[in-house]
PDB file of N, CA and C in Angstrom:
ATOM      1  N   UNK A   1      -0.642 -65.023 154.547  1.00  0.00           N
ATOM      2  CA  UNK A   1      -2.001 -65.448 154.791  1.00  0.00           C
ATOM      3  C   UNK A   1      -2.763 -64.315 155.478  1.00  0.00           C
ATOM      4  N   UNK A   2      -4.068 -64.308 155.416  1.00  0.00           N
ATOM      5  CA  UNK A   2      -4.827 -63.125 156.308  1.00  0.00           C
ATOM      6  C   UNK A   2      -6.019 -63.660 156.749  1.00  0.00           C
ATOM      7  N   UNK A   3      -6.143 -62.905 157.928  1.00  0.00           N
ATOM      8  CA  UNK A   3      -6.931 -63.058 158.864  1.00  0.00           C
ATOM      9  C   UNK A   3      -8.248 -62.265 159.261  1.00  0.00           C
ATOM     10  N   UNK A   4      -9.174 -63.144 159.166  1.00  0.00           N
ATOM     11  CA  UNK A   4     -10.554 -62.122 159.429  1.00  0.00           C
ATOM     12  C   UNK A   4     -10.422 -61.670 161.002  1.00  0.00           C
ATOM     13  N   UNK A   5     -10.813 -60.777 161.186  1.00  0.00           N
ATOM     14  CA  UNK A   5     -10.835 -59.390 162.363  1.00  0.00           C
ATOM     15  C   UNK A   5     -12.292 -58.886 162.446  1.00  0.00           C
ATOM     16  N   UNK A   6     -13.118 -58.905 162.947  1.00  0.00           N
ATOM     17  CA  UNK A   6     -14.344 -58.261 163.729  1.00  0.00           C
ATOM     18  C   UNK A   6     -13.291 -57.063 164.556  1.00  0.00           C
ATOM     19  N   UNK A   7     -14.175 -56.131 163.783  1.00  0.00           N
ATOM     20  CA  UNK A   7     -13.958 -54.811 164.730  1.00  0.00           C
ATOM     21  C   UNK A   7     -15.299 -53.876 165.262  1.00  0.00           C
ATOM     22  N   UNK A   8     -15.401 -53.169 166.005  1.00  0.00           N
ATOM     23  CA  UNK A   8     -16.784 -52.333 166.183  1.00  0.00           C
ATOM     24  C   UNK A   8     -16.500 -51.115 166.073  1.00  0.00           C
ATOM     25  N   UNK A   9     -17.205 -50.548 165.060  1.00  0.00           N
ATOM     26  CA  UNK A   9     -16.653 -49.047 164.772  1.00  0.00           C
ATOM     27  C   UNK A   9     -17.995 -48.514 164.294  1.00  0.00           C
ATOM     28  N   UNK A  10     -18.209 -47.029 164.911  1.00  0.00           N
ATOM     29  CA  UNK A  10     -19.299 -46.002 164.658  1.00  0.00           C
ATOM     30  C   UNK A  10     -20.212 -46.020 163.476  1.00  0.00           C
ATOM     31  N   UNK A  11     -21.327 -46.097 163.223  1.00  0.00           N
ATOM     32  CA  UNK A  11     -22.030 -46.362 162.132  1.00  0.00           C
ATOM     33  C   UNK A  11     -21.253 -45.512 160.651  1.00  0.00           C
ATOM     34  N   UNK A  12     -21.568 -43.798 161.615  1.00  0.00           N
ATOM     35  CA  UNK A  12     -20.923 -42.790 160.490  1.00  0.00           C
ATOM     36  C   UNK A  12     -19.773 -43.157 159.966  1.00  0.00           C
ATOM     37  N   UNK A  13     -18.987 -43.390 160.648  1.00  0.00           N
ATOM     38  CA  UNK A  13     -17.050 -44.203 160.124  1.00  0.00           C
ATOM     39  C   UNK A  13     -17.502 -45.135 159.054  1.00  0.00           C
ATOM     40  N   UNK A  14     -18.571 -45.496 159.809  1.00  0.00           N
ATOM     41  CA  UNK A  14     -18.398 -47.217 158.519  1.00  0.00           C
ATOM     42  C   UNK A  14     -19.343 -46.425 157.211  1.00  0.00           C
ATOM     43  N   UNK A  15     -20.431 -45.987 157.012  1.00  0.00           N
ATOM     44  CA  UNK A  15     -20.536 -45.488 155.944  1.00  0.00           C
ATOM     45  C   UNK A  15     -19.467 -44.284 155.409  1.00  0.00           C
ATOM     46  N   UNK A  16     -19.399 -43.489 156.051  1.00  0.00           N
ATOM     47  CA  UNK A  16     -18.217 -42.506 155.152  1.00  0.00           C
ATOM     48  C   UNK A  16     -17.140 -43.594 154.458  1.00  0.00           C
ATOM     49  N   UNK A  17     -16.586 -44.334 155.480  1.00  0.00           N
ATOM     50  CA  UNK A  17     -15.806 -45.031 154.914  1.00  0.00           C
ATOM     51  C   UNK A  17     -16.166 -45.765 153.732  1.00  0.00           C
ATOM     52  N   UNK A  18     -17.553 -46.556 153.473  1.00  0.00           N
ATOM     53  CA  UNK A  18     -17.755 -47.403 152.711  1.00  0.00           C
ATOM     54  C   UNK A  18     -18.030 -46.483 151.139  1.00  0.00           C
ATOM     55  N   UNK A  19     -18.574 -45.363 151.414  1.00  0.00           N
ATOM     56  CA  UNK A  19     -18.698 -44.222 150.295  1.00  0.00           C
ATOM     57  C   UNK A  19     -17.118 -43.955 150.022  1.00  0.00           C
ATOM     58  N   UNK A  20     -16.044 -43.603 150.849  1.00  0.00           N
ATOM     59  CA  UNK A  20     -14.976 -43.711 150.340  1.00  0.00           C
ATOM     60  C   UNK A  20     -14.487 -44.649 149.537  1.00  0.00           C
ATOM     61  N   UNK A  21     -14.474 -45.569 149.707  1.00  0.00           N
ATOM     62  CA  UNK A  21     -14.041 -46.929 148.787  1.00  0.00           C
ATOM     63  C   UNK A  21     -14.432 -47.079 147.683  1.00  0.00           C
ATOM     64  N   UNK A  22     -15.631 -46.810 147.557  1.00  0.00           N
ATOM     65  CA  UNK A  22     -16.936 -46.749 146.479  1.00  0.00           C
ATOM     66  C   UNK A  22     -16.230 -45.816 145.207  1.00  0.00           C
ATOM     67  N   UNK A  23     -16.475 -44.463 145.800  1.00  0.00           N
ATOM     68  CA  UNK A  23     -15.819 -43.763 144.959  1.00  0.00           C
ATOM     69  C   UNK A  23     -14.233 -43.835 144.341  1.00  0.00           C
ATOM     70  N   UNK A  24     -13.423 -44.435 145.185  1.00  0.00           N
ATOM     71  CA  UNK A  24     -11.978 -45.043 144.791  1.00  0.00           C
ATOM     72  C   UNK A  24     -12.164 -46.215 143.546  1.00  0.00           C
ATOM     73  N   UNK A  25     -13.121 -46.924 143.580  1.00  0.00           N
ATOM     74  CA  UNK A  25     -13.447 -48.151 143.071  1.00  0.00           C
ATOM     75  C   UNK A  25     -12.338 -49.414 143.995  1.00  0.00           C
ATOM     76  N   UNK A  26     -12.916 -49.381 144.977  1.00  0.00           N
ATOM     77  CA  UNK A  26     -11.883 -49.979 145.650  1.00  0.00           C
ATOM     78  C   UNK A  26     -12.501 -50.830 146.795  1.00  0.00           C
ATOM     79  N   UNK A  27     -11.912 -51.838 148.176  1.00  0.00           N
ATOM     80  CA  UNK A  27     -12.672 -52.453 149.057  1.00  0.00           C
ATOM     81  C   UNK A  27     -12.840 -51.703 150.024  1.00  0.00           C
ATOM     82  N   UNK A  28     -13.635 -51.949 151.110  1.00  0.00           N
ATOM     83  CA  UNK A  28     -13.832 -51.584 152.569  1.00  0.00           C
ATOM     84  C   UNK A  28     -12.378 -52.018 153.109  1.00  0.00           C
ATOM     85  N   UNK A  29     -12.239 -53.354 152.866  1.00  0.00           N
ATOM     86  CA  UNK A  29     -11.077 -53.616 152.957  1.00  0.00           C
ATOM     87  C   UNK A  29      -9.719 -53.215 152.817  1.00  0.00           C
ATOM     88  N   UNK A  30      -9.486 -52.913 151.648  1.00  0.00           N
ATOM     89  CA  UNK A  30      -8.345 -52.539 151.233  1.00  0.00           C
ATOM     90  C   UNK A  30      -7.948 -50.614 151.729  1.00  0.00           C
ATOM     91  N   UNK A  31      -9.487 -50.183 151.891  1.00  0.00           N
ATOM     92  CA  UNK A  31      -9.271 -48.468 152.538  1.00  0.00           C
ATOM     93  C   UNK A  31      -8.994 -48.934 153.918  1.00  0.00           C
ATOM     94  N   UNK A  32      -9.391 -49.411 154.721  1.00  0.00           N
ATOM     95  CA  UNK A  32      -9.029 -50.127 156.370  1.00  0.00           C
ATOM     96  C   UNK A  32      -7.138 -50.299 156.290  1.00  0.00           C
ATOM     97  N   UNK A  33      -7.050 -50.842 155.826  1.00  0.00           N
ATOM     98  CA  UNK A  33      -5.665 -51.934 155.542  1.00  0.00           C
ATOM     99  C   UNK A  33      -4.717 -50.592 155.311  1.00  0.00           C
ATOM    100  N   UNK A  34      -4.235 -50.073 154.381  1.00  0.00           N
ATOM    101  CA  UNK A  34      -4.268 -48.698 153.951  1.00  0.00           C
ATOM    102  C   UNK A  34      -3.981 -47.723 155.139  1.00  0.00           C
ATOM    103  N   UNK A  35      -5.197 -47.520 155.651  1.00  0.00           N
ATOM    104  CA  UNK A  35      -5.349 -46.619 156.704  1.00  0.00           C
ATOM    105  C   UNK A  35      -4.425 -47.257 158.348  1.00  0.00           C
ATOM    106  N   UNK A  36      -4.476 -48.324 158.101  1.00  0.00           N
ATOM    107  CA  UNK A  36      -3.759 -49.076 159.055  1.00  0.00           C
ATOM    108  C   UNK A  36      -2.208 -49.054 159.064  1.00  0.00           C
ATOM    109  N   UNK A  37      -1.724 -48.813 157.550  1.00  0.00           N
ATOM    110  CA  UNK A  37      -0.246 -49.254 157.264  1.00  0.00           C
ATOM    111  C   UNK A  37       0.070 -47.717 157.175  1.00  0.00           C
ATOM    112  N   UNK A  38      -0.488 -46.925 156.872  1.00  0.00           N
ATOM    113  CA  UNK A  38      -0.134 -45.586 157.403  1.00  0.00           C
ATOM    114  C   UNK A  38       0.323 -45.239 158.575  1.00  0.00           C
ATOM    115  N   UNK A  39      -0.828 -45.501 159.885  1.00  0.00           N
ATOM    116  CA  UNK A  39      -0.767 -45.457 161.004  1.00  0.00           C
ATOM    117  C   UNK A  39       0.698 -46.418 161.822  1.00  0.00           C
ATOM    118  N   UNK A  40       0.941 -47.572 161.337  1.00  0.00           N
ATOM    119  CA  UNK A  40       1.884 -48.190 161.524  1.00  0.00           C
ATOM    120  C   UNK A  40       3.253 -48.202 160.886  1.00  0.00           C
ATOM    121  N   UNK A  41       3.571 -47.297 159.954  1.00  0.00           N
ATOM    122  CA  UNK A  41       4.497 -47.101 159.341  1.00  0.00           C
ATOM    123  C   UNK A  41       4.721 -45.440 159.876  1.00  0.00           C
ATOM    124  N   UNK A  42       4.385 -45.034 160.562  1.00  0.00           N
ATOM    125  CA  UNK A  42       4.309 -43.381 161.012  1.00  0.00           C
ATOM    126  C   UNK A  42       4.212 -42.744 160.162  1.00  0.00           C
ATOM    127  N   UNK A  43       3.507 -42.374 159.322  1.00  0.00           N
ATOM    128  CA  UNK A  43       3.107 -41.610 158.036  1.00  0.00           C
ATOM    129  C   UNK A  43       2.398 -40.592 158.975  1.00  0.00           C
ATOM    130  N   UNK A  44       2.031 -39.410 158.614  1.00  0.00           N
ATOM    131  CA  UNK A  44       1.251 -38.623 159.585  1.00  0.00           C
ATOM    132  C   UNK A  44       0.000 -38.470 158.333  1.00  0.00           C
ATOM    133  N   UNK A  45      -1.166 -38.058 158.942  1.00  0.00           N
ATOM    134  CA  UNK A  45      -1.883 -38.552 158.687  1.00  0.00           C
ATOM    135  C   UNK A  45      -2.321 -36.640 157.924  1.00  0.00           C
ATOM    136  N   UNK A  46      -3.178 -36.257 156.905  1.00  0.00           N
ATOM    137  CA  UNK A  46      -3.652 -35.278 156.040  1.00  0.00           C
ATOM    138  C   UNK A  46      -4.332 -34.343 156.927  1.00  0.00           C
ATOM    139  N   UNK A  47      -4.494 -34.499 158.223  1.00  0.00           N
ATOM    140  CA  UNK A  47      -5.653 -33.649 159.190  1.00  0.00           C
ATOM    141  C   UNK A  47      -4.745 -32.269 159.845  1.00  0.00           C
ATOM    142  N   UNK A  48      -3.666 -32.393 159.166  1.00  0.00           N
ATOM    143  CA  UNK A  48      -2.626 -31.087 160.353  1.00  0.00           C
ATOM    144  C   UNK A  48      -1.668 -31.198 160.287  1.00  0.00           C
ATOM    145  N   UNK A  49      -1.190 -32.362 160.563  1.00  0.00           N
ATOM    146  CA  UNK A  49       0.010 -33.245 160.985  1.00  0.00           C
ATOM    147  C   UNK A  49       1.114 -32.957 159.491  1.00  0.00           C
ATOM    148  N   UNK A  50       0.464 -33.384 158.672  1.00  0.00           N
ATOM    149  CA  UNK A  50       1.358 -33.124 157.234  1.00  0.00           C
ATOM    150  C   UNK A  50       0.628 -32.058 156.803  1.00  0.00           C
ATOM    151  N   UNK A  51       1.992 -31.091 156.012  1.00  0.00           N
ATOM    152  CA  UNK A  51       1.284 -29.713 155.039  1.00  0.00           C
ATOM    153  C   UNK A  51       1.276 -30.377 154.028  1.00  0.00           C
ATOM    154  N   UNK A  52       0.315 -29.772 153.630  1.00  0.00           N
ATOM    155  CA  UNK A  52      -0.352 -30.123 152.320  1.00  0.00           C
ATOM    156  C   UNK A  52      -0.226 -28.491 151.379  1.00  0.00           C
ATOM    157  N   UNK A  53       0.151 -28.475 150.860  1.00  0.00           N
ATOM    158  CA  UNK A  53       0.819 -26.531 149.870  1.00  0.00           C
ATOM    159  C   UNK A  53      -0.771 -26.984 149.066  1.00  0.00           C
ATOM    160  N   UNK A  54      -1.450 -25.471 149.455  1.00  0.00           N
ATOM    161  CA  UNK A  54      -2.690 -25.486 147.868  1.00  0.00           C
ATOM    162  C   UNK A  54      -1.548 -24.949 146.242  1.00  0.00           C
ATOM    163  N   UNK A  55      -2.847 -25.268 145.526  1.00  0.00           N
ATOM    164  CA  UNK A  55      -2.437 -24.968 144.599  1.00  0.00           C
ATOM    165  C   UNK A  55      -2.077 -23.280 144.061  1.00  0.00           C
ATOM    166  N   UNK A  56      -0.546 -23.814 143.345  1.00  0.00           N
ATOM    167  CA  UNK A  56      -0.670 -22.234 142.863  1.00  0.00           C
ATOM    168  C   UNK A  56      -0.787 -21.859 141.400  1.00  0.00           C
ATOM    169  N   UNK A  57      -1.458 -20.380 141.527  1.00  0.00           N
ATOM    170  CA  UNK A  57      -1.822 -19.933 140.205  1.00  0.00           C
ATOM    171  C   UNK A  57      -0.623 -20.017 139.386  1.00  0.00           C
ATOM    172  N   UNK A  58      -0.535 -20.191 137.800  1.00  0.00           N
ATOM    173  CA  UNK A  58       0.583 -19.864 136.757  1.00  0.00           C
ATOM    174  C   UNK A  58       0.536 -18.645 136.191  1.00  0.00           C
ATOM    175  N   UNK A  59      -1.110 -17.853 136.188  1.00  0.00           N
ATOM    176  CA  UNK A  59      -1.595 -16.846 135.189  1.00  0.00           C
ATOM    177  C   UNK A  59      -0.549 -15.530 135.942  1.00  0.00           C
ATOM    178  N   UNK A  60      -0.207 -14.569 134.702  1.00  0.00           N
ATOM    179  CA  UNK A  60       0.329 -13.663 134.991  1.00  0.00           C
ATOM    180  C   UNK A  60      -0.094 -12.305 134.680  1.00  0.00           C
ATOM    181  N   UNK A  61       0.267 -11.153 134.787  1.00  0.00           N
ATOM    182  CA  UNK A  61      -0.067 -10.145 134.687  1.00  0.00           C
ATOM    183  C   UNK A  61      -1.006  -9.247 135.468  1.00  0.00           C
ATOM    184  N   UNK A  62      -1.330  -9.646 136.832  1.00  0.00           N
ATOM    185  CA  UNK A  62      -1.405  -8.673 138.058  1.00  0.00           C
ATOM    186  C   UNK A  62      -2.943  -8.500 137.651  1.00  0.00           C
ATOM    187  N   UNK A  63      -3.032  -7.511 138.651  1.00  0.00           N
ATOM    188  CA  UNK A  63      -4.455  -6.721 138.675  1.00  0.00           C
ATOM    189  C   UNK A  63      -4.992  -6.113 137.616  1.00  0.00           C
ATOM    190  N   UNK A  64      -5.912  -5.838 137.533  1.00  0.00           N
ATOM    191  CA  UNK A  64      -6.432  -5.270 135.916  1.00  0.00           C
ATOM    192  C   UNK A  64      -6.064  -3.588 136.330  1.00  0.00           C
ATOM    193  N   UNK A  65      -5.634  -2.638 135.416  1.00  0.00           N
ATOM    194  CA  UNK A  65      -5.076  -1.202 135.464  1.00  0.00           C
ATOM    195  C   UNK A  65      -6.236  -0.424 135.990  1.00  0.00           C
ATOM    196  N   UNK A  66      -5.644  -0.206 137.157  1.00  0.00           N
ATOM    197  CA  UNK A  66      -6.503   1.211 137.981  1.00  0.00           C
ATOM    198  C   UNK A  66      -7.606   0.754 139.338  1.00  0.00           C
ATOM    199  N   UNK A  67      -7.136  -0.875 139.082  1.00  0.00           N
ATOM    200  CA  UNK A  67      -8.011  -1.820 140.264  1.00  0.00           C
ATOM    201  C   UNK A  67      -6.900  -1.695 141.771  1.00  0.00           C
ATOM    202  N   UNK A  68      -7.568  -1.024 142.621  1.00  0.00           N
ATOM    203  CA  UNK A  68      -6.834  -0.984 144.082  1.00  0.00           C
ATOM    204  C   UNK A  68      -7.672  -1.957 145.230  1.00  0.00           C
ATOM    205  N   UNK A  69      -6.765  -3.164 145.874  1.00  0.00           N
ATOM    206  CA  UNK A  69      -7.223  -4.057 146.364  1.00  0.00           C
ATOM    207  C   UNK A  69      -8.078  -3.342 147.543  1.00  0.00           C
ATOM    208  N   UNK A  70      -7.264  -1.847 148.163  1.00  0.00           N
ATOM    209  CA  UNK A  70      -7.924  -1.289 149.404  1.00  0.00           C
ATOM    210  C   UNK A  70      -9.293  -0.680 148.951  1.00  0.00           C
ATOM    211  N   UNK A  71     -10.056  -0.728 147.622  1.00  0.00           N
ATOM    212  CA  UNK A  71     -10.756  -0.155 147.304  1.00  0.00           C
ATOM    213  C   UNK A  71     -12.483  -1.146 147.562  1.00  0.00           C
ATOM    214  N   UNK A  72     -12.705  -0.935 148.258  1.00  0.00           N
ATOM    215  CA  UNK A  72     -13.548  -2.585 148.682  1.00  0.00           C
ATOM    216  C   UNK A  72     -15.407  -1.931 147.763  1.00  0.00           C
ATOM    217  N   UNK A  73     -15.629  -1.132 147.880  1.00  0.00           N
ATOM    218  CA  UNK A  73     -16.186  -0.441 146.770  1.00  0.00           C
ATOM    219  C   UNK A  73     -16.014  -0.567 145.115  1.00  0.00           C
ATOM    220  N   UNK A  74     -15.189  -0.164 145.092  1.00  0.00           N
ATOM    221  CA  UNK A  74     -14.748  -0.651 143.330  1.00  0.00           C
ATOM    222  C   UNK A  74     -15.084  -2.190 143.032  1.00  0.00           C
ATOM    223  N   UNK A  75     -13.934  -2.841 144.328  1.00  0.00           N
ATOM    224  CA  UNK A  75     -14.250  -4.434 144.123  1.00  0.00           C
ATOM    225  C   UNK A  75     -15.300  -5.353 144.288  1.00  0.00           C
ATOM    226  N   UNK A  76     -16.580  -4.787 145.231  1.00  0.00           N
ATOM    227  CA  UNK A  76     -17.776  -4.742 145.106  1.00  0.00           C
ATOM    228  C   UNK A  76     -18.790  -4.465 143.496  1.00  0.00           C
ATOM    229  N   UNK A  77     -18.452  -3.821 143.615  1.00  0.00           N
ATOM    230  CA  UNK A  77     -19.259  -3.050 141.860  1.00  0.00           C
ATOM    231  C   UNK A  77     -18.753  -3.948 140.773  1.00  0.00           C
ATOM    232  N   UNK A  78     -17.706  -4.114 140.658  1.00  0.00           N
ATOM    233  CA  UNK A  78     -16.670  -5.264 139.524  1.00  0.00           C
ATOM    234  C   UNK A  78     -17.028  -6.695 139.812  1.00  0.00           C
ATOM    235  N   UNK A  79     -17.863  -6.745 141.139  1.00  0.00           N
ATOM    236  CA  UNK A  79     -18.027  -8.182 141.129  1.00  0.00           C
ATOM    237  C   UNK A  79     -19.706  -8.105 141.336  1.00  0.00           C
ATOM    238  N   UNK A  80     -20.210  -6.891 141.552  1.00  0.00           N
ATOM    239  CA  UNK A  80     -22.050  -7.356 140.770  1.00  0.00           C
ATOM    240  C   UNK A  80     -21.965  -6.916 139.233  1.00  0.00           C
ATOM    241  N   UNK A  81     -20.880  -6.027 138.963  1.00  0.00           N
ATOM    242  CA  UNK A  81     -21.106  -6.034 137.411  1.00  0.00           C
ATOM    243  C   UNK A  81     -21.085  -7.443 136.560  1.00  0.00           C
ATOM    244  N   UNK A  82     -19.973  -8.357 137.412  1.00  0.00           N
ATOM    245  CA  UNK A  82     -20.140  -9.854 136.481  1.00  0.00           C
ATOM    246  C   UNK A  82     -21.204 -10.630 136.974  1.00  0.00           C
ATOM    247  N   UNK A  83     -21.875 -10.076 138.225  1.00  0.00           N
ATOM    248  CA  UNK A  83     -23.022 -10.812 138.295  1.00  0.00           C
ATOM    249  C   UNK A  83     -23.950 -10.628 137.117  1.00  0.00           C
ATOM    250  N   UNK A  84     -24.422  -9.467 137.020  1.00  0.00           N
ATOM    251  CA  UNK A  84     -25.437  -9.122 135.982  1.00  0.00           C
ATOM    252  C   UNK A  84     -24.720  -9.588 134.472  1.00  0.00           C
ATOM    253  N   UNK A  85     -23.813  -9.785 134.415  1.00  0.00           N
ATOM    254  CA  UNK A  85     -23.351 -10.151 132.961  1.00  0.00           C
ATOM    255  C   UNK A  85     -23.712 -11.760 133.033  1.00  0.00           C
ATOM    256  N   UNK A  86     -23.605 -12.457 133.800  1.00  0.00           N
ATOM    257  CA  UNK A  86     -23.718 -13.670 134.032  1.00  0.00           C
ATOM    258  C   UNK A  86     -25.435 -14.324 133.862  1.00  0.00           C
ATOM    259  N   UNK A  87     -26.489 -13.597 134.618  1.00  0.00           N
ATOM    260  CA  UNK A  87     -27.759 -13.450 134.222  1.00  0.00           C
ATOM    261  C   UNK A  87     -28.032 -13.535 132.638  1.00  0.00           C
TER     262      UNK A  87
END
């Protein structure tokens, strides 16, 4: 069975939160509940606590021939040259 709960929580919390849900297609409810059984099950929570690894590249074959990363000049020029190609 469940039980209604009045809680008082920060305006910003409650909209971020309610835009969270929104975009899940999901309740106010059910993101609360969630966030609760995390906290009570010791899950650590995405802010630090747990690593999270970014993603890694698959593409292979290195630097393009004669490109030196210490060259901050070259890599400058190679990156307004794709500006202007991009225009």
């Amino acid at each position: 069975m469940t039980e209604r709960t009045t809680v008082r929580l920060p305006d910003d919390l409650v909209r971020r939160a309610k835009r969270k849900a929104a975009a899940e297609g999901r309740s106010l409810t059910s993101l609360i509940e969630e966030g609760l059984r995390r906290v009570l099950n010791g899950r650590k929570s995405a802010n630090g606590s747990e690593r999270i690894l970014p993603p890694v590249a698959k593409e292979t074959g290195g630097l393009q021939p004669g490109l030196h990363l210490d060259d901050t000049a070259a890599l400058q020029e190679l990156d307004d040259l794709e500006y202007v190609r991009r225009l």
